[in-house]
C-alpha atoms as a PDB file:
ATOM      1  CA  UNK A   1       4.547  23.143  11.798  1.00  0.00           C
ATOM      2  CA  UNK A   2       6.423  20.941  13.725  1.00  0.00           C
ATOM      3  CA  UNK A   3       5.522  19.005  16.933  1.00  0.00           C
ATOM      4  CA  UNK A   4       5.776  20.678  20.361  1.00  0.00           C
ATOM      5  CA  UNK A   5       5.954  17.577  21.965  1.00  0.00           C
ATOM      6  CA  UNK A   6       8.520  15.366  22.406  1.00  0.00           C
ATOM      7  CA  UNK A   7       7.881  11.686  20.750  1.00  0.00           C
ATOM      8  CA  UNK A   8       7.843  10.657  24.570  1.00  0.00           C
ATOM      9  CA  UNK A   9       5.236  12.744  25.402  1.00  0.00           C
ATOM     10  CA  UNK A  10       2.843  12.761  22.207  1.00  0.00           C
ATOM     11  CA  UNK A  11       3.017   8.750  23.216  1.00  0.00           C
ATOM     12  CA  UNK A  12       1.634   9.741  26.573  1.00  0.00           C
ATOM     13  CA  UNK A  13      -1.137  12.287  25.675  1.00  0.00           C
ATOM     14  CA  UNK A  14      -2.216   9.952  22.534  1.00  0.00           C
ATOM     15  CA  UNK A  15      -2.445   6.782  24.830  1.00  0.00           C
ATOM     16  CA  UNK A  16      -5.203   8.841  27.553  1.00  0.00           C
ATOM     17  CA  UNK A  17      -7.697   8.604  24.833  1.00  0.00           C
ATOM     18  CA  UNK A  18     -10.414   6.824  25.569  1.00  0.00           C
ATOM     19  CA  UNK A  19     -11.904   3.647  23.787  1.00  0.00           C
ATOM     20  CA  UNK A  20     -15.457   3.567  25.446  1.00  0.00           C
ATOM     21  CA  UNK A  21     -17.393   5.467  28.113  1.00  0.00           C
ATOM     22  CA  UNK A  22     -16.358   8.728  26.328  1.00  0.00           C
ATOM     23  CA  UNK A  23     -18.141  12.206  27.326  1.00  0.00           C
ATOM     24  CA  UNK A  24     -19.941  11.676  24.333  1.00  0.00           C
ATOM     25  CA  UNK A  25     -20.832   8.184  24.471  1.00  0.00           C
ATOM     26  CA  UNK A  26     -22.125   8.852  27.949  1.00  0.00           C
ATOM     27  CA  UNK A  27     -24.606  12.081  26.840  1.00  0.00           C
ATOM     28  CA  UNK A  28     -26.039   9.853  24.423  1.00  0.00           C
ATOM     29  CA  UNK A  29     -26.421   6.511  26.686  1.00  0.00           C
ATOM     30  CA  UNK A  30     -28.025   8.852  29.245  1.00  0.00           C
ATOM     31  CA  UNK A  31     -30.141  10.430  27.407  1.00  0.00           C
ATOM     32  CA  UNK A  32     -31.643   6.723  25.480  1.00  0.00           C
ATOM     33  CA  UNK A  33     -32.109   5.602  29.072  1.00  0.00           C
ATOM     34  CA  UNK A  34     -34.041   8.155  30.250  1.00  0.00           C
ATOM     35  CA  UNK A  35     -36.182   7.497  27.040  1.00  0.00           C
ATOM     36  CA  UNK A  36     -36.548   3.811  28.311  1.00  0.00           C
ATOM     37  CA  UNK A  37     -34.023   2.346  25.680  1.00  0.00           C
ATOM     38  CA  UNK A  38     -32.421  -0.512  27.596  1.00  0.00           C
ATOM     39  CA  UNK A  39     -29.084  -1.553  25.898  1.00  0.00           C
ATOM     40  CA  UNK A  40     -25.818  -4.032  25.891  1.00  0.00           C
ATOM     41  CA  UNK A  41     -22.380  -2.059  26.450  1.00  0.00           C
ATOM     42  CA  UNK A  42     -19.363  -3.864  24.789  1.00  0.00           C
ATOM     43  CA  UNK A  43     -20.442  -4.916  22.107  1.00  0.00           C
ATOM     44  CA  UNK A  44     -21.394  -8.050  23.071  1.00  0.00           C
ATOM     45  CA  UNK A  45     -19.201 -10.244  21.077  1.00  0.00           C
ATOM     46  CA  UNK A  46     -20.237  -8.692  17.732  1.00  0.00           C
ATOM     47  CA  UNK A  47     -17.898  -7.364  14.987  1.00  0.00           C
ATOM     48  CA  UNK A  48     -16.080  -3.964  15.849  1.00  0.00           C
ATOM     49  CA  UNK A  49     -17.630  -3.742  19.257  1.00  0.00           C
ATOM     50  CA  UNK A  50     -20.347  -1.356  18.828  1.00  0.00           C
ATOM     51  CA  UNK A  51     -20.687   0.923  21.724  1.00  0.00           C
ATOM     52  CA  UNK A  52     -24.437   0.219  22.746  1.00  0.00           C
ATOM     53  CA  UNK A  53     -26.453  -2.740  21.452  1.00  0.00           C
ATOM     54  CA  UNK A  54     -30.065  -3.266  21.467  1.00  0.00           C
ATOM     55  CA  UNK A  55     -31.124  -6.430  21.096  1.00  0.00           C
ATOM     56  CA  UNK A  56     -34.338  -6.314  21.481  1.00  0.00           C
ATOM     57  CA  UNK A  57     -34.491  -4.593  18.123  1.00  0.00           C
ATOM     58  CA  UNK A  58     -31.349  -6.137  16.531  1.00  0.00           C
ATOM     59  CA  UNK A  59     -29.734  -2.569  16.681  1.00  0.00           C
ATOM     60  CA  UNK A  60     -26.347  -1.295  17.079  1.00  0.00           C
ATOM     61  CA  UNK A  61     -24.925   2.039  17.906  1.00  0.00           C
ATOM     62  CA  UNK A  62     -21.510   3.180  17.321  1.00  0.00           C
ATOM     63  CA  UNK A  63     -20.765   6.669  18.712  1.00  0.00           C
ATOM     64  CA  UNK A  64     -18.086   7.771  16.476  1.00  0.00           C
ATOM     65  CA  UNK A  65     -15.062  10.653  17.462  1.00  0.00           C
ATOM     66  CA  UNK A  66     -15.127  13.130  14.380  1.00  0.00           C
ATOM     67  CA  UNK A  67     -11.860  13.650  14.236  1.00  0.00           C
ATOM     68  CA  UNK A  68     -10.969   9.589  14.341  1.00  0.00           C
ATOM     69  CA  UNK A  69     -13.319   8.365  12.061  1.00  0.00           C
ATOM     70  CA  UNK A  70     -13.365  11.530   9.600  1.00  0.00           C
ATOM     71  CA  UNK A  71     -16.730  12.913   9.978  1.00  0.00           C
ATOM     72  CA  UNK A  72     -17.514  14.951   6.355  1.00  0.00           C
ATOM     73  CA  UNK A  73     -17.673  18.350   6.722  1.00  0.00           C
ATOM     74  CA  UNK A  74     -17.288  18.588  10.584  1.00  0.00           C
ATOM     75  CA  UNK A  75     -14.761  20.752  11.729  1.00  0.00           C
ATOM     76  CA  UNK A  76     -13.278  18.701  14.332  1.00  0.00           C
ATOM     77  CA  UNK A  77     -12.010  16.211  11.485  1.00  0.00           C
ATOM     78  CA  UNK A  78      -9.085  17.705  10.723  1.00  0.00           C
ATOM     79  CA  UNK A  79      -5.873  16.502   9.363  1.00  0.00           C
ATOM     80  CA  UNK A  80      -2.436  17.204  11.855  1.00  0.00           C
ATOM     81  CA  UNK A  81       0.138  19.452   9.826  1.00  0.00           C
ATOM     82  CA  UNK A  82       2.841  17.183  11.117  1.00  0.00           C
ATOM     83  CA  UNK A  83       3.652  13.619   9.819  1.00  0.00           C
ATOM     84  CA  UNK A  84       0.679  14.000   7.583  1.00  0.00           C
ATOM     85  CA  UNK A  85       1.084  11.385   5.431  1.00  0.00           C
ATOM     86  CA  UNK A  86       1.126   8.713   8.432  1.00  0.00           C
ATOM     87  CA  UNK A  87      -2.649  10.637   9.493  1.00  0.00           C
ATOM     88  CA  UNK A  88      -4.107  10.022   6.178  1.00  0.00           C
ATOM     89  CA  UNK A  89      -3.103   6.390   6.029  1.00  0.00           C
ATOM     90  CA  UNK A  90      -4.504   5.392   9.349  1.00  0.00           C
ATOM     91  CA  UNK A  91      -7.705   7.867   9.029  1.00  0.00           C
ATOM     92  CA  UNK A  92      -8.361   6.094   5.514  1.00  0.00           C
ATOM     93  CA  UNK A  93      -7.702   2.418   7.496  1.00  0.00           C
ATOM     94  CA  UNK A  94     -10.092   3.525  10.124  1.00  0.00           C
ATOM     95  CA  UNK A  95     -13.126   4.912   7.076  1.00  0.00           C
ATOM     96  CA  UNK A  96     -12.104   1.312   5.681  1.00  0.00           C
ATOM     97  CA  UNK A  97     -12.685  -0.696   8.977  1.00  0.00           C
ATOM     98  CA  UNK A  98     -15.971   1.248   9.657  1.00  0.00           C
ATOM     99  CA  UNK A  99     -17.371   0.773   5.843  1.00  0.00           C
ATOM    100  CA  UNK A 100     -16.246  -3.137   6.490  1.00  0.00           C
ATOM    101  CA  UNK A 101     -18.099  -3.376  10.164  1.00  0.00           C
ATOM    102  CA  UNK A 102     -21.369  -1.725   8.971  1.00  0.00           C
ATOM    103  CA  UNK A 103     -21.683  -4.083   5.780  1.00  0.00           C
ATOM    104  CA  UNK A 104     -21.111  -7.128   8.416  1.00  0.00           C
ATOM    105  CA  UNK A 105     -23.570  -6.414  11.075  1.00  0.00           C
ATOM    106  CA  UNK A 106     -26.207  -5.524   8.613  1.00  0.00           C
ATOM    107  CA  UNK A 107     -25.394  -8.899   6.547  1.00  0.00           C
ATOM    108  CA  UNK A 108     -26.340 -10.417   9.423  1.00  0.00           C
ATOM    109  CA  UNK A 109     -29.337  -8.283  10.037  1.00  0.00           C
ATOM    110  CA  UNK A 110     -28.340  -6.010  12.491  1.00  0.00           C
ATOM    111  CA  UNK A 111     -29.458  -2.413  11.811  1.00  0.00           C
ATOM    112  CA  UNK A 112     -26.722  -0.150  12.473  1.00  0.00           C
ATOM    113  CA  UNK A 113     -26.530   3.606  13.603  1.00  0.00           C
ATOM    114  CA  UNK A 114     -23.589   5.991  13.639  1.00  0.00           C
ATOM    115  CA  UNK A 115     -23.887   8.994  16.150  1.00  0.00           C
ATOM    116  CA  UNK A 116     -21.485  11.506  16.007  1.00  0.00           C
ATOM    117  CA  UNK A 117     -19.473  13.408  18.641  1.00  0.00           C
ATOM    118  CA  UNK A 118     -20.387  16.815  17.454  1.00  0.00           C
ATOM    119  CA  UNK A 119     -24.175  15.568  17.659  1.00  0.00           C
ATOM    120  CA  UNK A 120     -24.130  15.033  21.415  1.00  0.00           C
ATOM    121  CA  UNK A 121     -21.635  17.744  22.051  1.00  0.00           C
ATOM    122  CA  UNK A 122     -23.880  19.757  24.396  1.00  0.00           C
ATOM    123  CA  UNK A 123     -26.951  18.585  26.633  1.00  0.00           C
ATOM    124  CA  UNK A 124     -29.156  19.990  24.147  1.00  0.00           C
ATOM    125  CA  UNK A 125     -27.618  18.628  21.094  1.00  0.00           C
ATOM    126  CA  UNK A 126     -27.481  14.975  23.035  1.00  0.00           C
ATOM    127  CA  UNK A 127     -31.348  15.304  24.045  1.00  0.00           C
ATOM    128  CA  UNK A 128     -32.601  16.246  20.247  1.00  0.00           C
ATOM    129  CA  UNK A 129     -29.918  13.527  18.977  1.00  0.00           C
ATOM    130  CA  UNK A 130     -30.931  10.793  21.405  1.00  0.00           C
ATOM    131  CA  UNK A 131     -34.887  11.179  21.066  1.00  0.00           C
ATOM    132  CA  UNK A 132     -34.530  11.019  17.055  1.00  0.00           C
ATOM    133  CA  UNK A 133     -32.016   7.604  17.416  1.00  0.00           C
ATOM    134  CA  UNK A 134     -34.582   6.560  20.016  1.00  0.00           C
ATOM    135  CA  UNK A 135     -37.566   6.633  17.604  1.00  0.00           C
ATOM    136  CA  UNK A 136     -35.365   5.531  14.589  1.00  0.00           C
ATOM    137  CA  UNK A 137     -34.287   2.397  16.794  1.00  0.00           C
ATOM    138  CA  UNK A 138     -37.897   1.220  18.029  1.00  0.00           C
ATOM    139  CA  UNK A 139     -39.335   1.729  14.335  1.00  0.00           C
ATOM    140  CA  UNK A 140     -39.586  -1.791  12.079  1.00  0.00           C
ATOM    141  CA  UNK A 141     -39.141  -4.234  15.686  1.00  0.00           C
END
């Protein structure tokens, strides 16, 4: 199937997607706060700029977009019928870059926790999601 876009304006649509304060990231940061989780945004200088950090208990959390970072068995990750080959390169790049940032932190004793976007899709999803990080964060301080 080929692309109903022109190159001009896939360029467009592709470069309105978000890097941080995502819907998702934004359920899930609510939700921690409202728990009394108090938390860094930016990453604060650390390797792959994890969306929130705790310090407190040398935690990181990356909220990760299913389809970007290839989330098994989810069925937003899927792979674009067009230019395919470019999609699988840059998806395996991305898998790569995570497996690389998650080795790092926790070298240097950061614990690290990946939250997904089809985990905080819905309020209710974001509430269960959020209380289980919450307790998984606070445990071994």
């Amino acid at each position: 199937m080929t692309d109903f876009l022109s190159p001009k304006e896939r360029s467009e649509r592709m470069a309105r997607i978000k890097g941080s304060n995502t819907r998702p990231e934004i359920a899930l940061r609510k939700v921690l706060h409202g728990l009394g989780l108090r938390y860094r945004l930016g990453g604060a200088g650390l390797l792959g700029k994890p969306d929130l950090v705790f310090p407190r208990y040398k935690a990181v959390v990356f909220v990760h977009g299913c389809f970007w970072h290839r989330h098994f068995d989810c069925s937003i990750a899927t792979t674009p019928k067009s230019n395919t080959t470019f999609w699988v390169e840059k998806f395996e790049k991305n898998v790569a870059r995570d497996c690389r940032v998650t080795n790092t932190l926790e070298a240097l004793g950061w614990r690290v926790f990946v939250v997904w976007e089809c985990e905080v899709a819905s309020i209710k999803k974001a509430k269960v999601t959020g209380e289980r990080l919450a307790e998984r964060i606070r445990k071994n301080q």
